[in-house]
Protein backbone atom coordinates (compact mmCIF):
# COMPACT_ATOMS: atom_id res chain seq x y z
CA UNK A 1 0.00 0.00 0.00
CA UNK A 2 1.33 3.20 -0.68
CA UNK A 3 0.48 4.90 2.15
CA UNK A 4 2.53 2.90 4.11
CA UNK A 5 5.54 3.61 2.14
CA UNK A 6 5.37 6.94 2.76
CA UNK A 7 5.07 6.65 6.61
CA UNK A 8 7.47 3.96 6.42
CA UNK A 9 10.05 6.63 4.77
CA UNK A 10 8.89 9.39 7.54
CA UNK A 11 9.43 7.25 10.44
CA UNK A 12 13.09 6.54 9.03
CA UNK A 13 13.90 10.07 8.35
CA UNK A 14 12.64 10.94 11.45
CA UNK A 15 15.30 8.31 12.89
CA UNK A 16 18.18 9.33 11.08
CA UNK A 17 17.53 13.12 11.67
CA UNK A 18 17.54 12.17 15.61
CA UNK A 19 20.92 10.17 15.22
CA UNK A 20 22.23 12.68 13.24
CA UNK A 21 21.19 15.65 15.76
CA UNK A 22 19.89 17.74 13.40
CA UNK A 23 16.03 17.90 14.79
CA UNK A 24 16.60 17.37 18.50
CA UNK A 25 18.38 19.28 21.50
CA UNK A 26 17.54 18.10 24.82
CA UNK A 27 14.29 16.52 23.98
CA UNK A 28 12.57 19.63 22.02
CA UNK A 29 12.48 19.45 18.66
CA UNK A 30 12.92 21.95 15.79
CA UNK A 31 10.46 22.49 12.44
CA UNK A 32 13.64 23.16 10.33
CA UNK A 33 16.76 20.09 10.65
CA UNK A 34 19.53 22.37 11.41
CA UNK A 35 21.02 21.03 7.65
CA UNK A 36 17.95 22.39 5.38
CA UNK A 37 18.04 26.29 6.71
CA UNK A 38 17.41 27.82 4.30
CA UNK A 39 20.60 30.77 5.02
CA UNK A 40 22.83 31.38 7.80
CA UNK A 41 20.55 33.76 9.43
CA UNK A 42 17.41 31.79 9.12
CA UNK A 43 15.78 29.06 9.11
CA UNK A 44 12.90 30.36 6.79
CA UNK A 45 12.95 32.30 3.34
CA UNK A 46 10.77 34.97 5.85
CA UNK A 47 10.76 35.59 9.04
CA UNK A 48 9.48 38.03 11.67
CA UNK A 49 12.10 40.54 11.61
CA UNK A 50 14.42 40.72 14.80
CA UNK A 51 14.07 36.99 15.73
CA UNK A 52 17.66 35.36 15.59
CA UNK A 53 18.18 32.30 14.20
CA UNK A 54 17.26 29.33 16.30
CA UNK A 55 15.01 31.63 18.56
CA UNK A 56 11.26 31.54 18.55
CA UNK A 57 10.07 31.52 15.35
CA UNK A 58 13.38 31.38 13.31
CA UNK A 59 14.38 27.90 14.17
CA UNK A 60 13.79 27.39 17.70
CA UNK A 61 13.22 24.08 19.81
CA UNK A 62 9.94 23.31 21.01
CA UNK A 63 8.41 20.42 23.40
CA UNK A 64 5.05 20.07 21.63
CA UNK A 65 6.06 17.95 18.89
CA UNK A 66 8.42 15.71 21.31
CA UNK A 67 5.79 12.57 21.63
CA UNK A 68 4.80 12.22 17.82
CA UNK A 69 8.47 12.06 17.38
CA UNK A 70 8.74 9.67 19.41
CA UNK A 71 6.42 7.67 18.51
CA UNK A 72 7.88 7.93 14.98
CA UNK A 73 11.16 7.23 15.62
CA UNK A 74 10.18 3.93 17.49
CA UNK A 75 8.30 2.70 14.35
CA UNK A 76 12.43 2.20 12.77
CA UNK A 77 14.62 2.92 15.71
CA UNK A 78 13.64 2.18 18.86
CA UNK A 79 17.30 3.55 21.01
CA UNK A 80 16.50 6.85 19.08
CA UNK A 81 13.27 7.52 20.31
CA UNK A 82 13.99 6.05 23.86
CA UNK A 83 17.13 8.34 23.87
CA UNK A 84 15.34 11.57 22.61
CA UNK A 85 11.91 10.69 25.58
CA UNK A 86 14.95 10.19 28.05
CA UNK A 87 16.34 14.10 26.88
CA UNK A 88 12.91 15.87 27.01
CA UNK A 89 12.04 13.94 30.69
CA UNK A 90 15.64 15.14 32.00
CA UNK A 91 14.85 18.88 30.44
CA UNK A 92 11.54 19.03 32.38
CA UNK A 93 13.10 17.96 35.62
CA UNK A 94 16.21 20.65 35.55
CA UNK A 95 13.65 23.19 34.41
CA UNK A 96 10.62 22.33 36.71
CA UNK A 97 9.56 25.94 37.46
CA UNK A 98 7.43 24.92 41.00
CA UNK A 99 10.39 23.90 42.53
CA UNK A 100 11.43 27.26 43.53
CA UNK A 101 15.24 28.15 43.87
């Protein structure tokens, strides 16, 4: 079926984006792999002016798309996806704002 093709070939270049570290840094994840920018100052043809490259919304990391990653990843490589779940949980813990000081 073709539609499984096509996942099939998303979950493994989800996988070898994760080994590779170009999607991933500490368990958030970024819209743009860090080797398809499209220049050295951005990740996008356009962007919001005064946003610096891998900042908000010019390349920046962000936790919500963390578990469909995962998930992903698993389908071809499970040590990827483990390793990436294992990043984001440590990432919450250090930065676990109710602790206090």
């Amino acid at each position: 079926m073709l539609w499984e093709r096509e996942e099939e070939q998303v979950f493994r270049a989800l996988s070898r984006a994760l080994s590779g570290g170009t999607i991933a840094w500490k368990g958030n994840i970024r819209h743009v792999p860090i080797d398809c920018d499209f220049s050295d100052t951005s990740s996008w043809e356009q962007t919001l002016s005064g946003y610096p490259k891998n900042q908000y919304q010019n390349g920046a990391y962000w936790n919500t798309p963390t578990g469909w990653v995962c998930y992903a990843a698993a389908r071809t490589d499970d040590e990827a996806a483990r390793e990436l779940a294992l990043q984001y949980i440590e990432e919450l813990c250090a930065g676990y704002f109710r602790r206090g000081r």
